[in-house]
N, C-alpha and C. Protein backbone atom coordinates (compact mmCIF):
# COMPACT_ATOMS: atom_id res chain seq x y z
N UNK A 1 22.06 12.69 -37.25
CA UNK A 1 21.66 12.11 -35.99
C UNK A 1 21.94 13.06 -34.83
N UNK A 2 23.23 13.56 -34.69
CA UNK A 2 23.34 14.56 -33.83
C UNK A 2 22.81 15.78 -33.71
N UNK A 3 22.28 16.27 -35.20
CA UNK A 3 21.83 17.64 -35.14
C UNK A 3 19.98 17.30 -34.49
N UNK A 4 19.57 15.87 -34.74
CA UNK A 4 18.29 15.49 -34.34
C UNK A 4 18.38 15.43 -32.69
N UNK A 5 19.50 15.06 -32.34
CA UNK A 5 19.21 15.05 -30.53
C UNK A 5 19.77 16.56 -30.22
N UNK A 6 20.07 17.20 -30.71
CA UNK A 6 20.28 18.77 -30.20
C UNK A 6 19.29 19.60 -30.28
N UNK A 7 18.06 19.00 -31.56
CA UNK A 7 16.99 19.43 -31.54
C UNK A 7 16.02 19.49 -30.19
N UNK A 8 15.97 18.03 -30.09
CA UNK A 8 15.16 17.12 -28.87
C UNK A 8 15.44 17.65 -27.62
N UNK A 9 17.62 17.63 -27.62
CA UNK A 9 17.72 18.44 -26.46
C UNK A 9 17.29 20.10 -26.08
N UNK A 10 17.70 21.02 -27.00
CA UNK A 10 16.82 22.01 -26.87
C UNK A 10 15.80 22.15 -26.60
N UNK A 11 14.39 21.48 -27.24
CA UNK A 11 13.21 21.45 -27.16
C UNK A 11 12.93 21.39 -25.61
N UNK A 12 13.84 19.98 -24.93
CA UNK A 12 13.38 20.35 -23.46
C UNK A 12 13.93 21.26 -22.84
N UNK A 13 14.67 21.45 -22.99
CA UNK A 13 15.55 22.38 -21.39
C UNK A 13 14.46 23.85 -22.11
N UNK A 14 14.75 24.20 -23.04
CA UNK A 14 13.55 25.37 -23.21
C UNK A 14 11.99 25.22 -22.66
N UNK A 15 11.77 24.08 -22.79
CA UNK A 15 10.19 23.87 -22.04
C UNK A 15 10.01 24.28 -20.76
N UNK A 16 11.54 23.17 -19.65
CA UNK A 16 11.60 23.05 -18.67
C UNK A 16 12.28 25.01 -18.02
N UNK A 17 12.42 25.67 -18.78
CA UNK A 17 13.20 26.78 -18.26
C UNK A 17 11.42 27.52 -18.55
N UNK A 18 10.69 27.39 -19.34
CA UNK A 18 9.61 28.21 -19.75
C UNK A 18 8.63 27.86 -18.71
N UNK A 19 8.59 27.25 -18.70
CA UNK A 19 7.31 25.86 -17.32
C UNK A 19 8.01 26.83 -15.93
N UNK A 20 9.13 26.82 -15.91
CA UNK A 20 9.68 27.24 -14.22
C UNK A 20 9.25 28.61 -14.44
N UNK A 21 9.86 29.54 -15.31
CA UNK A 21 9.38 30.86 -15.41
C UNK A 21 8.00 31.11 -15.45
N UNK A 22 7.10 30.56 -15.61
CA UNK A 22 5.39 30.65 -15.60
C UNK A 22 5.02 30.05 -14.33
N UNK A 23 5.36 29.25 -14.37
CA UNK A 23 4.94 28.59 -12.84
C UNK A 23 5.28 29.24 -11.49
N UNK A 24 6.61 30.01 -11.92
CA UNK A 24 6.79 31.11 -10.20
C UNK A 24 6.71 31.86 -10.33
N UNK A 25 6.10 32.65 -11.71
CA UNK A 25 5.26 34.07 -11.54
C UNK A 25 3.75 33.13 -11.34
N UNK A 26 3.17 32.54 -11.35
CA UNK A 26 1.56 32.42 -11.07
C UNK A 26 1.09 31.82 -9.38
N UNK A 27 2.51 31.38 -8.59
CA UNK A 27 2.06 31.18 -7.31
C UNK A 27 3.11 32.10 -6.37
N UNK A 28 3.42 33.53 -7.12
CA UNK A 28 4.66 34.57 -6.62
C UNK A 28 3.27 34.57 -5.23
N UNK A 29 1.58 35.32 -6.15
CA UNK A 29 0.87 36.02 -4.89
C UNK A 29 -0.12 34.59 -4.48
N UNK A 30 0.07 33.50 -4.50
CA UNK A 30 -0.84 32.67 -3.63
C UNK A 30 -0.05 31.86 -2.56
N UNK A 31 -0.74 32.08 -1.33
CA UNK A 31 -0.17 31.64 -0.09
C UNK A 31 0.27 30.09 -0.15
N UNK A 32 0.72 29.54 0.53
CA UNK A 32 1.29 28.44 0.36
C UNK A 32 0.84 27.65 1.94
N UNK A 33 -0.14 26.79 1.77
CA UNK A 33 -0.54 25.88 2.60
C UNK A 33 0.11 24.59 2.57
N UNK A 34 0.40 24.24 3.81
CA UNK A 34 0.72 22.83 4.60
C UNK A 34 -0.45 22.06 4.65
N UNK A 35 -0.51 20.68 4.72
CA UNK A 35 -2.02 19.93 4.77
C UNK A 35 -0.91 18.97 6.15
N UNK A 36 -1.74 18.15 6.58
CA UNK A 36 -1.61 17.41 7.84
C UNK A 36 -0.88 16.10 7.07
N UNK A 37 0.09 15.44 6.62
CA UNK A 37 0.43 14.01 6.22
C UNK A 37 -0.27 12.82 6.88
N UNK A 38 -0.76 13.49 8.18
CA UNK A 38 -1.35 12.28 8.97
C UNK A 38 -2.93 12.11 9.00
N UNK A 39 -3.31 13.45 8.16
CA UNK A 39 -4.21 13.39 7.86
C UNK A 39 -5.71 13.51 9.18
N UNK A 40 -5.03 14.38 10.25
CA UNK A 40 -5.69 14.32 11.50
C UNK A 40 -5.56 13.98 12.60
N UNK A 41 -4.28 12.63 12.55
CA UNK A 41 -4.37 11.40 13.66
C UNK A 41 -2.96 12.16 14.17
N UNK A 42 -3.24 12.79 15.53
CA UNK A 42 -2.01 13.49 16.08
C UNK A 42 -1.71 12.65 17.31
N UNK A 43 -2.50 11.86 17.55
CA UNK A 43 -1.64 10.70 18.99
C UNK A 43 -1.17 9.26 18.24
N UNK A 44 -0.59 8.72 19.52
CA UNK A 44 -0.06 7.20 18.93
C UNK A 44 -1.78 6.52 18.97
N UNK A 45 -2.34 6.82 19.70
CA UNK A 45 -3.73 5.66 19.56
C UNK A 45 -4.01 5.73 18.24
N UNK A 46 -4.44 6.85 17.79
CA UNK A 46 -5.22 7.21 16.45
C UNK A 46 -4.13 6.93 15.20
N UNK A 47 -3.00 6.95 15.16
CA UNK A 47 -1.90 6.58 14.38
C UNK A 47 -2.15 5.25 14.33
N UNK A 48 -2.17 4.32 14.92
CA UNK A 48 -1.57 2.97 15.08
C UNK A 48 -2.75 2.32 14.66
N UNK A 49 -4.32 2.84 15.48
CA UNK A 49 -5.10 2.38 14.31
C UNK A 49 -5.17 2.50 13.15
N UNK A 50 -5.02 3.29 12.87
CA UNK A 50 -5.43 4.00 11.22
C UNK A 50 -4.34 3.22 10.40
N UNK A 51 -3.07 2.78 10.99
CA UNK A 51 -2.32 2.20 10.44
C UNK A 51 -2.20 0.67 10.26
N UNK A 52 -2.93 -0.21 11.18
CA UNK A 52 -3.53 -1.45 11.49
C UNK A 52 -4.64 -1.74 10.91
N UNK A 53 -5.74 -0.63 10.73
CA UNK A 53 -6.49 -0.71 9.82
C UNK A 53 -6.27 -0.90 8.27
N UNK A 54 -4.97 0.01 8.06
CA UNK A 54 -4.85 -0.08 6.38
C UNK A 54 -4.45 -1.56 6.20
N UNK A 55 -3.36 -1.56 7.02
CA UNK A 55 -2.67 -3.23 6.83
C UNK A 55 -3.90 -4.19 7.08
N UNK A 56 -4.40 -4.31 7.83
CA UNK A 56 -5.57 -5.43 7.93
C UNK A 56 -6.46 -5.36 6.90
N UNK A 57 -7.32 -4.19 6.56
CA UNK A 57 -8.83 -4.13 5.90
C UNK A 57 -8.11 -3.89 4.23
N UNK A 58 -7.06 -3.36 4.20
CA UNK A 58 -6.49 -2.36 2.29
C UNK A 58 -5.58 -3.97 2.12
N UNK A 59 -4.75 -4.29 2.86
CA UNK A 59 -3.61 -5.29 2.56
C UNK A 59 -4.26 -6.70 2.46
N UNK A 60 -4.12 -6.97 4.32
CA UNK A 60 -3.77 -8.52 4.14
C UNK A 60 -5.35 -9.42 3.70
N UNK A 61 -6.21 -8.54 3.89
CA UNK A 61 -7.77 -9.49 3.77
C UNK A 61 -7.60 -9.30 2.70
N UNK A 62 -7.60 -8.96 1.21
CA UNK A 62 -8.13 -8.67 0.27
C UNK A 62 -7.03 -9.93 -0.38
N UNK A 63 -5.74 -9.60 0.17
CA UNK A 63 -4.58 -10.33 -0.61
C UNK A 63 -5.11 -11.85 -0.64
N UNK A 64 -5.45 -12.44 1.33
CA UNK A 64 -5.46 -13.46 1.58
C UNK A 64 -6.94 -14.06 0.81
N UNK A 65 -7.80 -13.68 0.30
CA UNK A 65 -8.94 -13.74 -0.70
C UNK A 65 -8.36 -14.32 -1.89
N UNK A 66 -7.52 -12.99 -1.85
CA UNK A 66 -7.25 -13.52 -3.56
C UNK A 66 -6.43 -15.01 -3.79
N UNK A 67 -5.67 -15.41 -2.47
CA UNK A 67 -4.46 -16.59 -3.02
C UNK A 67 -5.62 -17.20 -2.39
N UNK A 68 -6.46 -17.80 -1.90
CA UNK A 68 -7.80 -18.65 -1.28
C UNK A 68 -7.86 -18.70 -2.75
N UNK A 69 -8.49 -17.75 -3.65
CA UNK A 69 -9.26 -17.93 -5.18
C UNK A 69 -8.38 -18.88 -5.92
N UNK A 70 -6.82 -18.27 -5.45
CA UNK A 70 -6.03 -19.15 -6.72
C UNK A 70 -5.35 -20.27 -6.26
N UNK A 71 -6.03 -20.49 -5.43
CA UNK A 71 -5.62 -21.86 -3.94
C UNK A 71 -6.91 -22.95 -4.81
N UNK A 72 -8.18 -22.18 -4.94
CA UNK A 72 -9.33 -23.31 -5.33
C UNK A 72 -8.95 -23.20 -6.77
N UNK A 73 -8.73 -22.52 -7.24
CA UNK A 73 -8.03 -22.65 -9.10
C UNK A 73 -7.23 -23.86 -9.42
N UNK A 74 -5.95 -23.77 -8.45
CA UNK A 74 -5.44 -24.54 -8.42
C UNK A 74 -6.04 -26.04 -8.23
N UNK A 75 -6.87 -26.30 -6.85
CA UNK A 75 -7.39 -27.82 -7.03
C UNK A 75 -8.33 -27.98 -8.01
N UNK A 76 -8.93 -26.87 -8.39
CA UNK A 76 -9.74 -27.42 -9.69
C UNK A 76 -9.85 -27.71 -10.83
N UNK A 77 -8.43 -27.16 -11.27
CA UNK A 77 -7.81 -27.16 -12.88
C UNK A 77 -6.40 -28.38 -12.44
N UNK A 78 -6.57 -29.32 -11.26
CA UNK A 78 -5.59 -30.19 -10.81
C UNK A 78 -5.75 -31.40 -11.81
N UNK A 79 -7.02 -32.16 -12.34
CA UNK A 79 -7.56 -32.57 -13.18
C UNK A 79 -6.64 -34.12 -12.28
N UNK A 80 -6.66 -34.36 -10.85
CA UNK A 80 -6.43 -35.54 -9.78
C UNK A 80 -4.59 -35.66 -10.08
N UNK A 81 -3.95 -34.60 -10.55
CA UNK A 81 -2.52 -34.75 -10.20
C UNK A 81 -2.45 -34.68 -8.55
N UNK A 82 -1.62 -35.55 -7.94
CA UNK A 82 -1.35 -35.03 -6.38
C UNK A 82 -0.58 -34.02 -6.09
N UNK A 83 0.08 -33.73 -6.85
CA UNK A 83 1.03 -32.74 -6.74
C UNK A 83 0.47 -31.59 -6.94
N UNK A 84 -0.08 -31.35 -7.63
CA UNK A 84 -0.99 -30.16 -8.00
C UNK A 84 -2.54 -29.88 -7.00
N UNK A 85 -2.74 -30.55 -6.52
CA UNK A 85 -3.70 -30.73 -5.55
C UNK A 85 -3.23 -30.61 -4.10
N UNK A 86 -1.85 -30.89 -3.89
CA UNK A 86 -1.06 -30.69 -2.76
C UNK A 86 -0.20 -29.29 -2.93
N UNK A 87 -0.38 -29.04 -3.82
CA UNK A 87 0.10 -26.93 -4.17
C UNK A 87 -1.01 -26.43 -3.91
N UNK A 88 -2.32 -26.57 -4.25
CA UNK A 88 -3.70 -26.17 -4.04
C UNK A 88 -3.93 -25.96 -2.38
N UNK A 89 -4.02 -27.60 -1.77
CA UNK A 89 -4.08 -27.13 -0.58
C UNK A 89 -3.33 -26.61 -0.22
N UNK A 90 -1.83 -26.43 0.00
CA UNK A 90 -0.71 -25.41 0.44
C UNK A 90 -1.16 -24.32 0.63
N UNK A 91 -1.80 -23.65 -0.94
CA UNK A 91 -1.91 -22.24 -0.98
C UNK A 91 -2.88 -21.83 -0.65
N UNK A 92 -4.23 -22.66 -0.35
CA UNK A 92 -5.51 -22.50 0.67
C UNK A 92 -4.95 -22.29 2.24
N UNK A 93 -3.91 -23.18 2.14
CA UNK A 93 -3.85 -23.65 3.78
C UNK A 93 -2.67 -21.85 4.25
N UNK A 94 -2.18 -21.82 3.68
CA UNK A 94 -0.88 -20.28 3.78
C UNK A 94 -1.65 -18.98 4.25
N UNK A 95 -2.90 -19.00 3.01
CA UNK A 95 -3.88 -17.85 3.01
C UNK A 95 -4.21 -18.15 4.12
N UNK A 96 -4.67 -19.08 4.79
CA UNK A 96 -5.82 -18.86 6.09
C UNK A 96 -4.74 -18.56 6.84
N UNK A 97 -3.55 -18.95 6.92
CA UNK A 97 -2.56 -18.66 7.85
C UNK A 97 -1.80 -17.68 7.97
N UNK A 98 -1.82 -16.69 7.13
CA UNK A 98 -1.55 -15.24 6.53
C UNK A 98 -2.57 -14.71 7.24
N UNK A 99 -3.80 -14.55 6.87
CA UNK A 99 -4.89 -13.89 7.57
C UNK A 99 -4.88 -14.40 8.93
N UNK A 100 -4.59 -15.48 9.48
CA UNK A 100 -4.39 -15.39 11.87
C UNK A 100 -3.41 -14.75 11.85
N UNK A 101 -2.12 -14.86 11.46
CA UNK A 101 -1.46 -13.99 11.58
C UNK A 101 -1.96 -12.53 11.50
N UNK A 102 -2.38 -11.90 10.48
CA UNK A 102 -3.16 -10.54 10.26
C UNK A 102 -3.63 -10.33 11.54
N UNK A 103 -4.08 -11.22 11.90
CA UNK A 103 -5.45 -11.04 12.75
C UNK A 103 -4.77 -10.99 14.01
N UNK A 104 -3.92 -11.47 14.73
CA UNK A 104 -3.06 -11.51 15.52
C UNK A 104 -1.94 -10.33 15.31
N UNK A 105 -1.61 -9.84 14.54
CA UNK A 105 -0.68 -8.91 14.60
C UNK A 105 -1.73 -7.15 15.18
N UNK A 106 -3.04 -7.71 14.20
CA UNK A 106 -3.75 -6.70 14.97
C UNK A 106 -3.78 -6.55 16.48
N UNK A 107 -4.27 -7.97 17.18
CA UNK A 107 -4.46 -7.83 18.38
C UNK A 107 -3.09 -7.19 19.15
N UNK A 108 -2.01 -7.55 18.39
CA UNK A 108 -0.94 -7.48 19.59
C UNK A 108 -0.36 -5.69 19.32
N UNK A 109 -0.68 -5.24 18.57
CA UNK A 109 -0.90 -3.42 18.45
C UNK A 109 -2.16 -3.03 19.49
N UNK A 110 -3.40 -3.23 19.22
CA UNK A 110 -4.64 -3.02 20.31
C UNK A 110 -3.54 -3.79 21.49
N UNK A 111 -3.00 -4.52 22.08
CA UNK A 111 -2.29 -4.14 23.53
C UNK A 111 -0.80 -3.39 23.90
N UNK A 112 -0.47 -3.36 22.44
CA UNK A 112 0.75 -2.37 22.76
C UNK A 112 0.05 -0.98 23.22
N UNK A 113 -0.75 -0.92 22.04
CA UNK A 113 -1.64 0.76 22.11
C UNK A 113 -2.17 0.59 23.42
N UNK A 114 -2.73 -0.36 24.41
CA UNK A 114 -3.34 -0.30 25.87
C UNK A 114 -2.15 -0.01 27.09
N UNK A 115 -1.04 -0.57 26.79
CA UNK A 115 0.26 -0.48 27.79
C UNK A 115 0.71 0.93 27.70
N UNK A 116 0.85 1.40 26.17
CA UNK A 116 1.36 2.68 26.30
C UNK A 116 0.55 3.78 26.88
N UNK A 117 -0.82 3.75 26.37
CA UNK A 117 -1.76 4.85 26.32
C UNK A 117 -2.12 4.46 27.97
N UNK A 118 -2.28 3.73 28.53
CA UNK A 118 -2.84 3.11 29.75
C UNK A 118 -4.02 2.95 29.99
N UNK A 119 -4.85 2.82 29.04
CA UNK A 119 -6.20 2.63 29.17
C UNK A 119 -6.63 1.89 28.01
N UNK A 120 -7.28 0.86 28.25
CA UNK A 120 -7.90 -0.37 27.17
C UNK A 120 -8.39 0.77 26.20
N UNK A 121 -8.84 0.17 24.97
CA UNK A 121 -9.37 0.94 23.51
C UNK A 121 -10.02 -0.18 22.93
């Protein structure tokens, strides 16, 4: 058993020592570029959208869809339990209220972004 993990262990640290030695002779002569993390957006306006956008359009709409779907799942596989029909609406009623919120957290960035920047957007 031990001579099998001394195997295993060898096997890597030799890979990992062979991988480093190949890998910093093949980028010794290629320059080494920086890319932008922000991907372009160098003010707070253009930041804060791009970042309000992900959360609104990538996050909360798609999420609040999906618990709506498993909000009507729920009352429809309820088969007239109340209880189960009163989890249904809950989780219909949360989603829509997840998304004003969304929708409201947007607006209140579009006036932070107007106070700071000083000009409506």
């Amino acid at each position: 058993m031990a001579k099998k993990w001394g195997v295993i262990g060898g096997t890597i640290i030799s890979s990992v020592l062979l991988w480093k030695v190949t890998y910093a002779q093949s980028t010794q002569s290629q320059a080494i570029s920086l890319t932008d993390p922000l991907g372009g957006h160098e003010t707070f306006t253009t930041v804060s959208t791009a970042v309000a956008g992900f959360l609104f359009w990538d996050v909360a709409a798609p999420l609040s869809i999906i618990m709506v779907l498993v909000g009507a799942f729920q009352l429809i596989t309820s088969s007239g339990d109340p209880e189960k029909v009163s989890q249904g609406r809950k989780t219909v009623m949360y989603a829509a209220i997840g998304l004003v919120v969304a929708l409201i957290a947007g607006g209140a960035v579009s006036i932070i972004r107007s106070f700071i920047s000083g000009s409506p957007s």
